[in-house]
N, C-alpha and C. Protein backbone atom coordinates (compact mmCIF):
# COMPACT_ATOMS: atom_id res chain seq x y z
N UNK A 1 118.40 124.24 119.94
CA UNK A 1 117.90 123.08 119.22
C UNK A 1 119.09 122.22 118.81
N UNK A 2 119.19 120.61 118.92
CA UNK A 2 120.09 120.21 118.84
C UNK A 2 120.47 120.08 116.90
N UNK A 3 121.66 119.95 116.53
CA UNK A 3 122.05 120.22 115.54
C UNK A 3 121.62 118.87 114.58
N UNK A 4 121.35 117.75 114.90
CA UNK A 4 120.52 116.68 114.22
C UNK A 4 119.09 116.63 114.25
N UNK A 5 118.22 117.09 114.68
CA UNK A 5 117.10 117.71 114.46
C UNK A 5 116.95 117.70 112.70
N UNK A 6 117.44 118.71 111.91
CA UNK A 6 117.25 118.50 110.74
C UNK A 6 117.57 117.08 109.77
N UNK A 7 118.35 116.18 110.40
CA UNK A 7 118.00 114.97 109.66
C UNK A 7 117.57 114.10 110.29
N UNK A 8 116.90 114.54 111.27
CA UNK A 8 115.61 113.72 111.53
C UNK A 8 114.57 114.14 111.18
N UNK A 9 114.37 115.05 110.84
CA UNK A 9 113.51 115.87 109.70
C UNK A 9 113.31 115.13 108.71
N UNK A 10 114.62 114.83 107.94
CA UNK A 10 114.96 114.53 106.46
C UNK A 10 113.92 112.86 106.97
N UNK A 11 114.34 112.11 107.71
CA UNK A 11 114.00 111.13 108.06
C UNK A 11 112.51 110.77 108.00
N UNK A 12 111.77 111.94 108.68
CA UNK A 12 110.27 111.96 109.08
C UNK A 12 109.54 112.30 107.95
N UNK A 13 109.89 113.28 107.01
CA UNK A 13 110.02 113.84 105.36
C UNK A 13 109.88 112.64 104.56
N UNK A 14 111.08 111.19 104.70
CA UNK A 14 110.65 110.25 104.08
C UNK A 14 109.79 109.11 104.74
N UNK A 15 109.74 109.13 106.01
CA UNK A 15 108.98 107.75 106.13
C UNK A 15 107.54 108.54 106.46
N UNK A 16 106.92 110.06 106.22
CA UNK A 16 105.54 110.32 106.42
C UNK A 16 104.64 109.63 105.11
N UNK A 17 103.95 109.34 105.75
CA UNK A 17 102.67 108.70 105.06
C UNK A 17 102.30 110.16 103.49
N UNK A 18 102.20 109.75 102.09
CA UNK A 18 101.38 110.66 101.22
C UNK A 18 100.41 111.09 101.94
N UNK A 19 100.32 112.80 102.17
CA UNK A 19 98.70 113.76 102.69
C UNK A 19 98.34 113.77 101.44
N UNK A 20 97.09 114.35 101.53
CA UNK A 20 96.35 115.09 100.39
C UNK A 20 97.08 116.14 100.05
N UNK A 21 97.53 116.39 100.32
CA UNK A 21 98.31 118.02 99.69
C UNK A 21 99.47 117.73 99.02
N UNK A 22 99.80 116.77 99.51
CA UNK A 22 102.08 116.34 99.23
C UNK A 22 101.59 115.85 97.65
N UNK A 23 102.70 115.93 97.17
CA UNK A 23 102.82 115.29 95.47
C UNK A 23 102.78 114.30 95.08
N UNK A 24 102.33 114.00 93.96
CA UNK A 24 101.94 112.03 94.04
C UNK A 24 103.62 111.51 93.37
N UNK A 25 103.62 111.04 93.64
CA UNK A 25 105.13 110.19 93.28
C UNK A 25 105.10 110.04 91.32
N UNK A 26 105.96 110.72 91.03
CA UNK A 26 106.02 110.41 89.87
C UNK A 26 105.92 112.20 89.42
N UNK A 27 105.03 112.73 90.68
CA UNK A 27 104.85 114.24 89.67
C UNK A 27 106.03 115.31 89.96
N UNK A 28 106.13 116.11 90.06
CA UNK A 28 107.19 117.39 89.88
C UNK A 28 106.94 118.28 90.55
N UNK A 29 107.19 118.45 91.98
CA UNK A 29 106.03 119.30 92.72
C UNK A 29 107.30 120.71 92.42
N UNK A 30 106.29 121.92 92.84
CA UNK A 30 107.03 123.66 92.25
C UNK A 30 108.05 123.39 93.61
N UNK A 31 109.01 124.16 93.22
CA UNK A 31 110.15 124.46 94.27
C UNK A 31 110.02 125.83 95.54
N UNK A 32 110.33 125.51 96.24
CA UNK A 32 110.32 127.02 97.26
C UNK A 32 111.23 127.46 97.86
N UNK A 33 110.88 128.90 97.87
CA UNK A 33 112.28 129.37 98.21
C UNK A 33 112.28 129.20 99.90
N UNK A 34 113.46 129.69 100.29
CA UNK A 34 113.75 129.95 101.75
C UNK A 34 112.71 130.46 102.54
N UNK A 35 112.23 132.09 102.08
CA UNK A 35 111.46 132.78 102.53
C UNK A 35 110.03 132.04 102.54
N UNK A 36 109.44 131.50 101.90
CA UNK A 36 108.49 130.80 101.46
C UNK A 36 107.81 129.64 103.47
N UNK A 37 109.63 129.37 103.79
CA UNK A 37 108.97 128.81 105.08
C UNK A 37 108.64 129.32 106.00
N UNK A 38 107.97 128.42 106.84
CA UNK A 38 107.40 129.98 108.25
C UNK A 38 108.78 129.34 109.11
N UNK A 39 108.59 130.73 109.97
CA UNK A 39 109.64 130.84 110.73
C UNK A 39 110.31 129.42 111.79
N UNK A 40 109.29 128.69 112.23
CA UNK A 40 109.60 127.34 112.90
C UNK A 40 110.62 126.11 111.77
N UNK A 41 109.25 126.61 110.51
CA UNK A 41 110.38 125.16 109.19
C UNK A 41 111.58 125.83 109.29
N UNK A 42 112.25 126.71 109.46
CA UNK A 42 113.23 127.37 108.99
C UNK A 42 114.32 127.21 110.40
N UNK A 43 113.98 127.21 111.14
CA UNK A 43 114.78 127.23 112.26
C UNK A 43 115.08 125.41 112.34
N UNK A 44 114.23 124.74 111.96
CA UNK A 44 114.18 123.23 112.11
C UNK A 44 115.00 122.99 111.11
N UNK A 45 115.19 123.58 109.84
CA UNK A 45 115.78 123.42 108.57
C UNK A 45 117.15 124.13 108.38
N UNK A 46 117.73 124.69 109.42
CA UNK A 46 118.68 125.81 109.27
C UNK A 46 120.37 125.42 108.66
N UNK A 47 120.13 124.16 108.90
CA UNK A 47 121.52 123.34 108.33
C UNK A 47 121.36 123.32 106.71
N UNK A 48 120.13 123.96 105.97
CA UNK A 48 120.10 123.49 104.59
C UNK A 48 120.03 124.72 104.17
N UNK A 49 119.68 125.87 104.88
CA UNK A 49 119.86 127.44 104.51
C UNK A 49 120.65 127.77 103.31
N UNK A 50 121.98 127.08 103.65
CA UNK A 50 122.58 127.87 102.21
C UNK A 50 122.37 127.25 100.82
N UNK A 51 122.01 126.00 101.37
CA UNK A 51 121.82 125.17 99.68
C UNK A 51 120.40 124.73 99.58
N UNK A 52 119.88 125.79 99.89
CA UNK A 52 118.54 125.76 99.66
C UNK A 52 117.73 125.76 98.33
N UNK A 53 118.61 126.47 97.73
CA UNK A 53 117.96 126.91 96.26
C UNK A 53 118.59 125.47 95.21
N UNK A 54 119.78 124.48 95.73
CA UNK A 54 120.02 123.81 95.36
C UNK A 54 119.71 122.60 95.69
N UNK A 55 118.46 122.58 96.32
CA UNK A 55 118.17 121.35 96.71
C UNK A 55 116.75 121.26 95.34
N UNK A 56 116.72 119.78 94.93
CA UNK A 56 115.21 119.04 94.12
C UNK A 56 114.52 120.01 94.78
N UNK A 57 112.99 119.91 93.92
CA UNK A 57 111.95 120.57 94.29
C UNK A 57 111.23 119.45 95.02
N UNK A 58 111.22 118.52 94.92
CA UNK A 58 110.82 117.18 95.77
C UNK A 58 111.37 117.20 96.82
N UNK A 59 112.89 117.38 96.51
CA UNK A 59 113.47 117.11 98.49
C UNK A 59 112.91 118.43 99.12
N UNK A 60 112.92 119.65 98.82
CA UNK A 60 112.13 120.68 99.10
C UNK A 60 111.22 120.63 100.29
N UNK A 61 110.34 120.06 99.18
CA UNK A 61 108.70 120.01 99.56
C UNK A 61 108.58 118.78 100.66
N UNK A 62 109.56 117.98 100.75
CA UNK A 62 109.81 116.70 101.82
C UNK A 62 110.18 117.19 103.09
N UNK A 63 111.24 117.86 102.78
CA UNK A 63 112.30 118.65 104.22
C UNK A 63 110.63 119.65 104.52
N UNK A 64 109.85 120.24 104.13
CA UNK A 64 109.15 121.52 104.60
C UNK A 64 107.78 120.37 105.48
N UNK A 65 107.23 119.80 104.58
CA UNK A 65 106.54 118.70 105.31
C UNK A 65 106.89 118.05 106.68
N UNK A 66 108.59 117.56 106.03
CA UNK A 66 108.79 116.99 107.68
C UNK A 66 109.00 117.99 109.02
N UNK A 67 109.32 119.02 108.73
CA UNK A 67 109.88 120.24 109.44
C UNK A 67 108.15 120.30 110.20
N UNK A 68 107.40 120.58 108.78
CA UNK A 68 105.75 120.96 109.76
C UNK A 68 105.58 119.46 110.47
N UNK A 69 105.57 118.60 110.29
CA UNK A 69 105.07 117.69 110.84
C UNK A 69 106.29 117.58 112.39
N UNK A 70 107.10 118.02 112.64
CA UNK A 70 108.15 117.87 113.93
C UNK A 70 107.28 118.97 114.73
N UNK A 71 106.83 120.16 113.96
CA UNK A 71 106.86 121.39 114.86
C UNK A 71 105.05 120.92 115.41
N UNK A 72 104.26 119.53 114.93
CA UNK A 72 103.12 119.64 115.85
C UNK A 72 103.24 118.52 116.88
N UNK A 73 104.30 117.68 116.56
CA UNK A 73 104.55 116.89 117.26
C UNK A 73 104.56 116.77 118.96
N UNK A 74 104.23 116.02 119.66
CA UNK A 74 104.07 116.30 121.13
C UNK A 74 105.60 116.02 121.33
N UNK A 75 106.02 116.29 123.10
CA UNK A 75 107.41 116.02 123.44
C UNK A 75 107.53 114.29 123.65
N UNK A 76 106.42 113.58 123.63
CA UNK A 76 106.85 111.81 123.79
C UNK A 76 106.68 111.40 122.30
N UNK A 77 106.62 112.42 121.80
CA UNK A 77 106.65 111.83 119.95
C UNK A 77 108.03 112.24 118.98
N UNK A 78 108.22 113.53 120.23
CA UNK A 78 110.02 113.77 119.63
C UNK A 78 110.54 113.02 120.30
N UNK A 79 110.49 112.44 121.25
CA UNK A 79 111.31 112.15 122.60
C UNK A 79 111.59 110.23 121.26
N UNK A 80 110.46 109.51 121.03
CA UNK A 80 110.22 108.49 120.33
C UNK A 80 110.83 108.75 118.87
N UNK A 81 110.61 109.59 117.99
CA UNK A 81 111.50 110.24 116.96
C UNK A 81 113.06 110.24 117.05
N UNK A 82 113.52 110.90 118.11
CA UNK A 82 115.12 110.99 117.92
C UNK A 82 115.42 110.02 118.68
N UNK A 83 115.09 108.90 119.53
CA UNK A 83 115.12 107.59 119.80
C UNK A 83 115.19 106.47 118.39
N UNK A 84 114.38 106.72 117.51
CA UNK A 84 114.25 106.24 116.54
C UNK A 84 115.41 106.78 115.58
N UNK A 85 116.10 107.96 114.97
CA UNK A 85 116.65 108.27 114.67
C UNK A 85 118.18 107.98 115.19
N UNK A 86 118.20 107.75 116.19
CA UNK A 86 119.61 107.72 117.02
C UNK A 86 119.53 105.92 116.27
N UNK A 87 118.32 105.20 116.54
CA UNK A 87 119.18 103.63 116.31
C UNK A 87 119.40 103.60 114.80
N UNK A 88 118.72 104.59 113.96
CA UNK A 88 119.23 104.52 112.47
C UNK A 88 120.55 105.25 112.41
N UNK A 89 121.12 105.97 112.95
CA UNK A 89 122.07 106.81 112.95
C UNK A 89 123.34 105.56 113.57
N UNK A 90 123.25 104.74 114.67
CA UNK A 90 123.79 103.20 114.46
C UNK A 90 124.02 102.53 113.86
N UNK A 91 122.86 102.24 112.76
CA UNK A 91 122.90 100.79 111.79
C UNK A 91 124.30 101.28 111.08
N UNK A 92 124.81 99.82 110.74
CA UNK A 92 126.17 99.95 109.88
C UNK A 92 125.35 100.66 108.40
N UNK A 93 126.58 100.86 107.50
CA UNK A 93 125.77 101.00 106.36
C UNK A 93 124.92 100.26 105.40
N UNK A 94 125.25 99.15 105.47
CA UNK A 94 124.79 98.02 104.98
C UNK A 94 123.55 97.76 105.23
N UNK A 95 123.23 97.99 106.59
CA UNK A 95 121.66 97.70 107.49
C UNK A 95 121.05 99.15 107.02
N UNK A 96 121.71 100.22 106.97
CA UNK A 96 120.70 101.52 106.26
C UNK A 96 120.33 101.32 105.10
N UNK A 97 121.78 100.90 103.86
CA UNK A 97 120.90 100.38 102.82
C UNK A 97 119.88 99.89 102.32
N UNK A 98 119.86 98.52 103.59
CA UNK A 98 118.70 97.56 103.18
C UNK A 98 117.26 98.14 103.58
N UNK A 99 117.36 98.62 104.37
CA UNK A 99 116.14 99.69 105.04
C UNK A 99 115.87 100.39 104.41
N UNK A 100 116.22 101.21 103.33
CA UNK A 100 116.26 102.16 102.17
C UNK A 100 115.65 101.71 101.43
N UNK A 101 116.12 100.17 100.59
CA UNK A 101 115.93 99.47 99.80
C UNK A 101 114.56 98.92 100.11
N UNK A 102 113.77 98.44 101.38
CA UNK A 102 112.60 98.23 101.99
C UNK A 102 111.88 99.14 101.53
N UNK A 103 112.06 100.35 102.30
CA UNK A 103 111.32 101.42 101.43
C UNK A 103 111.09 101.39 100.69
N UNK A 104 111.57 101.84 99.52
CA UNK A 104 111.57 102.02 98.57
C UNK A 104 110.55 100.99 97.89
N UNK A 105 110.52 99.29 98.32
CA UNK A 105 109.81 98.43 97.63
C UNK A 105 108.53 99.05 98.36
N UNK A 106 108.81 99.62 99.25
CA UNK A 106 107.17 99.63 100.05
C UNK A 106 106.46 100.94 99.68
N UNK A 107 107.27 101.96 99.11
CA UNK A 107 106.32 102.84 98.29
C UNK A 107 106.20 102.22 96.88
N UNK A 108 106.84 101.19 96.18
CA UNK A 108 106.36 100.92 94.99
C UNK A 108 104.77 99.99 94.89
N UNK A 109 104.78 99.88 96.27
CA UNK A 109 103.40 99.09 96.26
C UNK A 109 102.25 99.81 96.38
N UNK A 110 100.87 98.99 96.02
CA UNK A 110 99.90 99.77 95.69
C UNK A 110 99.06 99.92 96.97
N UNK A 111 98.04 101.19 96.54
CA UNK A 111 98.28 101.72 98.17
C UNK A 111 97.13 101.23 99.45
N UNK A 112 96.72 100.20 98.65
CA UNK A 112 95.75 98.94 99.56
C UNK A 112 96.55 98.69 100.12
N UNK A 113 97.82 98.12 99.31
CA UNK A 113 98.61 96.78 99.99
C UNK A 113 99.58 97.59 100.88
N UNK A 114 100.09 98.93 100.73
CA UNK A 114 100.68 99.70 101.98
C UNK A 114 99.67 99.77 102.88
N UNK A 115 98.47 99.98 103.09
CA UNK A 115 97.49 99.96 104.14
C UNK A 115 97.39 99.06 104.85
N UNK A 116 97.82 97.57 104.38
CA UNK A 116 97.23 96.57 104.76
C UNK A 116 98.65 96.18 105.74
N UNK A 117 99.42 96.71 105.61
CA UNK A 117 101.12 96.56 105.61
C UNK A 117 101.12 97.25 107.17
N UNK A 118 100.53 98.31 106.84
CA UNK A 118 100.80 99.49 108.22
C UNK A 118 99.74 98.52 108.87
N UNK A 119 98.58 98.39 109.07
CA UNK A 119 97.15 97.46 109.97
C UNK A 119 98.45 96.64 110.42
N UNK A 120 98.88 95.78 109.75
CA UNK A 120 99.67 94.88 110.47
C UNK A 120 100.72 95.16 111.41
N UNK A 121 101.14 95.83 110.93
CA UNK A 121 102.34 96.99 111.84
C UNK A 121 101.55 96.83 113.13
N UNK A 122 100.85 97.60 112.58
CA UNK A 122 99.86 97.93 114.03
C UNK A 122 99.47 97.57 114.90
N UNK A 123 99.05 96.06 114.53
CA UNK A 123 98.58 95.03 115.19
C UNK A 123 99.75 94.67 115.66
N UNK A 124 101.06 94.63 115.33
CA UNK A 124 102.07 93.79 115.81
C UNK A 124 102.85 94.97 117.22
N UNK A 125 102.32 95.96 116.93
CA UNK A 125 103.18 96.82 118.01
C UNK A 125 102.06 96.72 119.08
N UNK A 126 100.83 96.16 119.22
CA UNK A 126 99.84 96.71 119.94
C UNK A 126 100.19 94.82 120.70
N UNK A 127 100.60 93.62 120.66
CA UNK A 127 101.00 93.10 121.07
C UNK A 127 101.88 93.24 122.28
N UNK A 128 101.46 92.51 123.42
CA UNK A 128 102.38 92.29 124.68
C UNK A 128 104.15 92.17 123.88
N UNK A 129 104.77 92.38 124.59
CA UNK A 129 106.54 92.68 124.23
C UNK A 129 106.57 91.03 124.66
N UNK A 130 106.60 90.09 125.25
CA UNK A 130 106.60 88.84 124.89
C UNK A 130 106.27 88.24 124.00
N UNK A 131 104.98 88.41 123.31
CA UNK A 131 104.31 87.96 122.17
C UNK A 131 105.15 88.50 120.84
N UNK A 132 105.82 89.83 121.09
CA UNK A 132 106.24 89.90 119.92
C UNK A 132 107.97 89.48 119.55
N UNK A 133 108.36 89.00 121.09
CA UNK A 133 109.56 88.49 120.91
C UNK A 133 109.25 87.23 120.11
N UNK A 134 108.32 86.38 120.79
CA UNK A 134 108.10 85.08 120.63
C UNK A 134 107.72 84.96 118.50
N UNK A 135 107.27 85.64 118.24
CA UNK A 135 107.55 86.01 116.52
C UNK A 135 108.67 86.25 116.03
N UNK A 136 109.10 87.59 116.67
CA UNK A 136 110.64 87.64 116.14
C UNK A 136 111.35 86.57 116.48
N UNK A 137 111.68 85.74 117.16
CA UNK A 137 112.51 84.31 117.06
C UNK A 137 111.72 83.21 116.14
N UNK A 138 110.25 83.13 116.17
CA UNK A 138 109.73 82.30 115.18
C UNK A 138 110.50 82.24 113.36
N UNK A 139 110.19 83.60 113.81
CA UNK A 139 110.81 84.37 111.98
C UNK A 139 111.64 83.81 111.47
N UNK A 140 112.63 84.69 112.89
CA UNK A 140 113.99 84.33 112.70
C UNK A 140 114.75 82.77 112.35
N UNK A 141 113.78 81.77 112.77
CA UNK A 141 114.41 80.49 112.92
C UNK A 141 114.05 79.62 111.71
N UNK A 142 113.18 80.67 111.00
CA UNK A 142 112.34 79.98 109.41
C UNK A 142 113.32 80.02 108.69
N UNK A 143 113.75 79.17 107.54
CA UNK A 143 114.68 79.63 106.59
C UNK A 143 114.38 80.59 105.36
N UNK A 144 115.17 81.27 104.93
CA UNK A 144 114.48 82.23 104.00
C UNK A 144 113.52 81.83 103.02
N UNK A 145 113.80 80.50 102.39
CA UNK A 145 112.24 79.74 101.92
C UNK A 145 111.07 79.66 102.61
N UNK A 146 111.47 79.51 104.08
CA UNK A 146 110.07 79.34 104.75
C UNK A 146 109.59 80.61 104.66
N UNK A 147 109.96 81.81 104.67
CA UNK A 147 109.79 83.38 104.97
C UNK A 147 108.78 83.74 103.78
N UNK A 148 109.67 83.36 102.62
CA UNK A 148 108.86 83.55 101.31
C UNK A 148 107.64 82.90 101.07
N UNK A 149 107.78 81.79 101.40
CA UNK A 149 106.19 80.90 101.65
C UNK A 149 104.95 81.57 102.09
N UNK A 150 105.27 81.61 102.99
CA UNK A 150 105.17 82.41 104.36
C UNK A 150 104.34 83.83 104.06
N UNK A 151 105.19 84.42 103.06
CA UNK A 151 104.50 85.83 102.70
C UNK A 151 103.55 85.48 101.83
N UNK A 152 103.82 84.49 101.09
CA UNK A 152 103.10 84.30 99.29
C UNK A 152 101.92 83.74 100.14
N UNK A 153 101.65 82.84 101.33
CA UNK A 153 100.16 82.53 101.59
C UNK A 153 99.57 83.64 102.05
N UNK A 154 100.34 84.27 102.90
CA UNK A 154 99.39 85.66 103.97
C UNK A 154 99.04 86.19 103.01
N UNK A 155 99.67 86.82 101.63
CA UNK A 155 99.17 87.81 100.48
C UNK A 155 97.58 87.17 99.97
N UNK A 156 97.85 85.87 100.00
CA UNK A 156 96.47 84.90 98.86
C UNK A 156 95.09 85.04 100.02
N UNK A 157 95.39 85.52 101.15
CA UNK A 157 94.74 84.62 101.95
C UNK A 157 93.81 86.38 102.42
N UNK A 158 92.16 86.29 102.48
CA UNK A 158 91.75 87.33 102.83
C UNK A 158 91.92 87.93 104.45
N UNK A 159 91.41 88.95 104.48
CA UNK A 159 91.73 89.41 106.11
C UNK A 159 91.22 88.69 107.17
N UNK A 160 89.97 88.09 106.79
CA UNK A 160 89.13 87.34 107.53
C UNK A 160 89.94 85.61 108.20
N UNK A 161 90.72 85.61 106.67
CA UNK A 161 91.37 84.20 106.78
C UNK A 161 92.94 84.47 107.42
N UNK A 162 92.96 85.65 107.42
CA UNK A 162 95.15 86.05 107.96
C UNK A 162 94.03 85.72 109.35
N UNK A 163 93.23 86.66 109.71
CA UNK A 163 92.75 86.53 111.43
C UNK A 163 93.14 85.43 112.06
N UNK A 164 92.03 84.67 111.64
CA UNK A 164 92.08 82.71 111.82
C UNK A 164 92.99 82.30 111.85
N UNK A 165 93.90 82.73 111.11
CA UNK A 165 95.34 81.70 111.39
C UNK A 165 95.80 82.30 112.12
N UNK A 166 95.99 83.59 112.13
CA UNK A 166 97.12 84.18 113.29
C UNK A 166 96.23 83.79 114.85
N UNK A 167 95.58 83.38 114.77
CA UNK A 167 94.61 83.40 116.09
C UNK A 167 94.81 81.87 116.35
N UNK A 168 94.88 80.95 115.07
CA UNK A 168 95.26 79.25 115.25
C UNK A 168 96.26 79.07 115.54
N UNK A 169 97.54 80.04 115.63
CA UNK A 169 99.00 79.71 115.07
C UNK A 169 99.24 80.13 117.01
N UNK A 170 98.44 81.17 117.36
CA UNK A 170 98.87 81.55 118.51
C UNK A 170 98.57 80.99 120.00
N UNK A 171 97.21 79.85 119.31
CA UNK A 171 96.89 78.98 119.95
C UNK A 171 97.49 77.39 120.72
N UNK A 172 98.78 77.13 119.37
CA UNK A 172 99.35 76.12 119.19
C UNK A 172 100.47 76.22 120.27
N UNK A 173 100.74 75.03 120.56
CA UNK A 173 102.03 74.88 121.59
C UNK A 173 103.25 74.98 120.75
N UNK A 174 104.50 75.32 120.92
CA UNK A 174 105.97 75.27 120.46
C UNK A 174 106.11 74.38 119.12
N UNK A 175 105.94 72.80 119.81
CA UNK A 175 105.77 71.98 118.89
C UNK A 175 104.64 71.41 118.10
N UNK A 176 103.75 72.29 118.17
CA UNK A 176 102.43 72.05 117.58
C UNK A 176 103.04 72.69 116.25
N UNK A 177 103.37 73.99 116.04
CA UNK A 177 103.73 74.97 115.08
C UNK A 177 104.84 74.72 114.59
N UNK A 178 106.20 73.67 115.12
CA UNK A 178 106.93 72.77 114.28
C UNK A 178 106.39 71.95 113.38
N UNK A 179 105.64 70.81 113.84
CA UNK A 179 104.40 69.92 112.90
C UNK A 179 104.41 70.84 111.79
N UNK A 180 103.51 71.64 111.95
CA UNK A 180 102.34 72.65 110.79
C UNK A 180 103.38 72.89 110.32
N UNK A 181 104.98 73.22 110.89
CA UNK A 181 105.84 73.98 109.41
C UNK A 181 106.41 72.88 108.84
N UNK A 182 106.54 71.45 109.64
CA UNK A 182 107.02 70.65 108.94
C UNK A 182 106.46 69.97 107.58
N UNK A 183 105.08 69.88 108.09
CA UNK A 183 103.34 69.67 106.78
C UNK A 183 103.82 70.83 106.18
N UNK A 184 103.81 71.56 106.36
CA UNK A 184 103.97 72.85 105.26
C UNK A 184 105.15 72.71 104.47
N UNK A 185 106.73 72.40 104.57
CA UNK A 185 107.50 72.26 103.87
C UNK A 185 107.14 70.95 103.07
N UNK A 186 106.85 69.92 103.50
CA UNK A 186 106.54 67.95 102.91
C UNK A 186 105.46 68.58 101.65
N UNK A 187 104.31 69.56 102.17
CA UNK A 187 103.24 69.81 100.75
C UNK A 187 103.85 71.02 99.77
N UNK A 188 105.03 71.71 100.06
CA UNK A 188 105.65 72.46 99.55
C UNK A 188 106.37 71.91 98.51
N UNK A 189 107.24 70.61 98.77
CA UNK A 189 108.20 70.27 98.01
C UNK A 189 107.41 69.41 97.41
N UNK A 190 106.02 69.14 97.31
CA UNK A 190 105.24 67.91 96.30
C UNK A 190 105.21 66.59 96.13
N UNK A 191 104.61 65.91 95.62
CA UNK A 191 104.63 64.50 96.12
C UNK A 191 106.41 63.66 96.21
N UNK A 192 106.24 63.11 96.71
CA UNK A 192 107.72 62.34 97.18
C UNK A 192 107.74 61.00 97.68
């Protein structure tokens, strides 16, 4: 087993979705010992063997979760996992931080609005790889005011109404969707 395996563990431990069973954030889940794992968490976990008893009872119960959740995993879901892990194991530190820091805002949110967060995810990976370039440069070319705008309407706006636009917006030619951001900044900044 390769020797990073366990922090991609650590990895899968934090970005798994709350089960019914895992601890609600805020509580104190009991600690476990070594013996306590079955033989697969333990072999997946073997880099933490000796400071086992010194690890949180939270990181614990995270590392044992992610460990079970690797060992049902298919081979194109590890194969996608340590693919995923290898480009975080890249980012400078600065780019891990901020990714951390993402997190982190994204478990402080409530857990509609993480639902509604992942749907979108979803929708955006289930997109042709053109379509989703053609966003990522849209994004990218907004200024960070436009971005914030940007979020503060999609939040106001119900699911029925994000549809419609994302379905109007995708309809529009290049410079159709310049216009609309240009109307959008002119009613932004208020009468003039």
């Amino acid at each position: 087993m390769k020797t990073w395996i366990a922090a991609l563990v650590v990895g899968l431990a934090i970005a798994a979705p709350t089960h019914a069973g895992a601890p609600a954030q805020g509580a104190n889940p009991p600690g476990m010992t070594w013996q306590q794992l079955s033989p697969e968490q333990q072999q997946v976990l073997g880099r933490f063997r000796d400071r086992w008893a010194q690890l949180p009872p939270a990181r614990q119960q995270a590392l044992a979760r992610g460990a079970e959740r690797w060992k049902t995993m298919t081979p194109e879901q590890r194969a996608q996992a340590e693919q995923r892990f290898k480009r975080w194991r890249d980012l400078p530190p600065a780019e891990r931080e901020q990714v951390r820091k993402r997190w982190q805002e994204f478990k402080n949110l409530p857990p509609d609005e993480q639902q509604r967060l992942r749907q979108a995810f979803r929708r955006y990976n289930e997109l042709p790889p053109e379509q989703r370039e053609q966003l990522r440069e849209r994004w990218q070319q907004m200024t960070p005011e436009q971005r914030q705008q940007m979020r503060q309407r999609m939040q106001q706006m119900t699911p029925e109404q994000r549809q419609q636009f994302r379905q109007r917006m995708q309809q529009m030619t290049p410079e159709q969707r310049q216009q609309f951001r240009q109307q959008m900044q002119r009613s932004d900044s208020g009468p003039g």
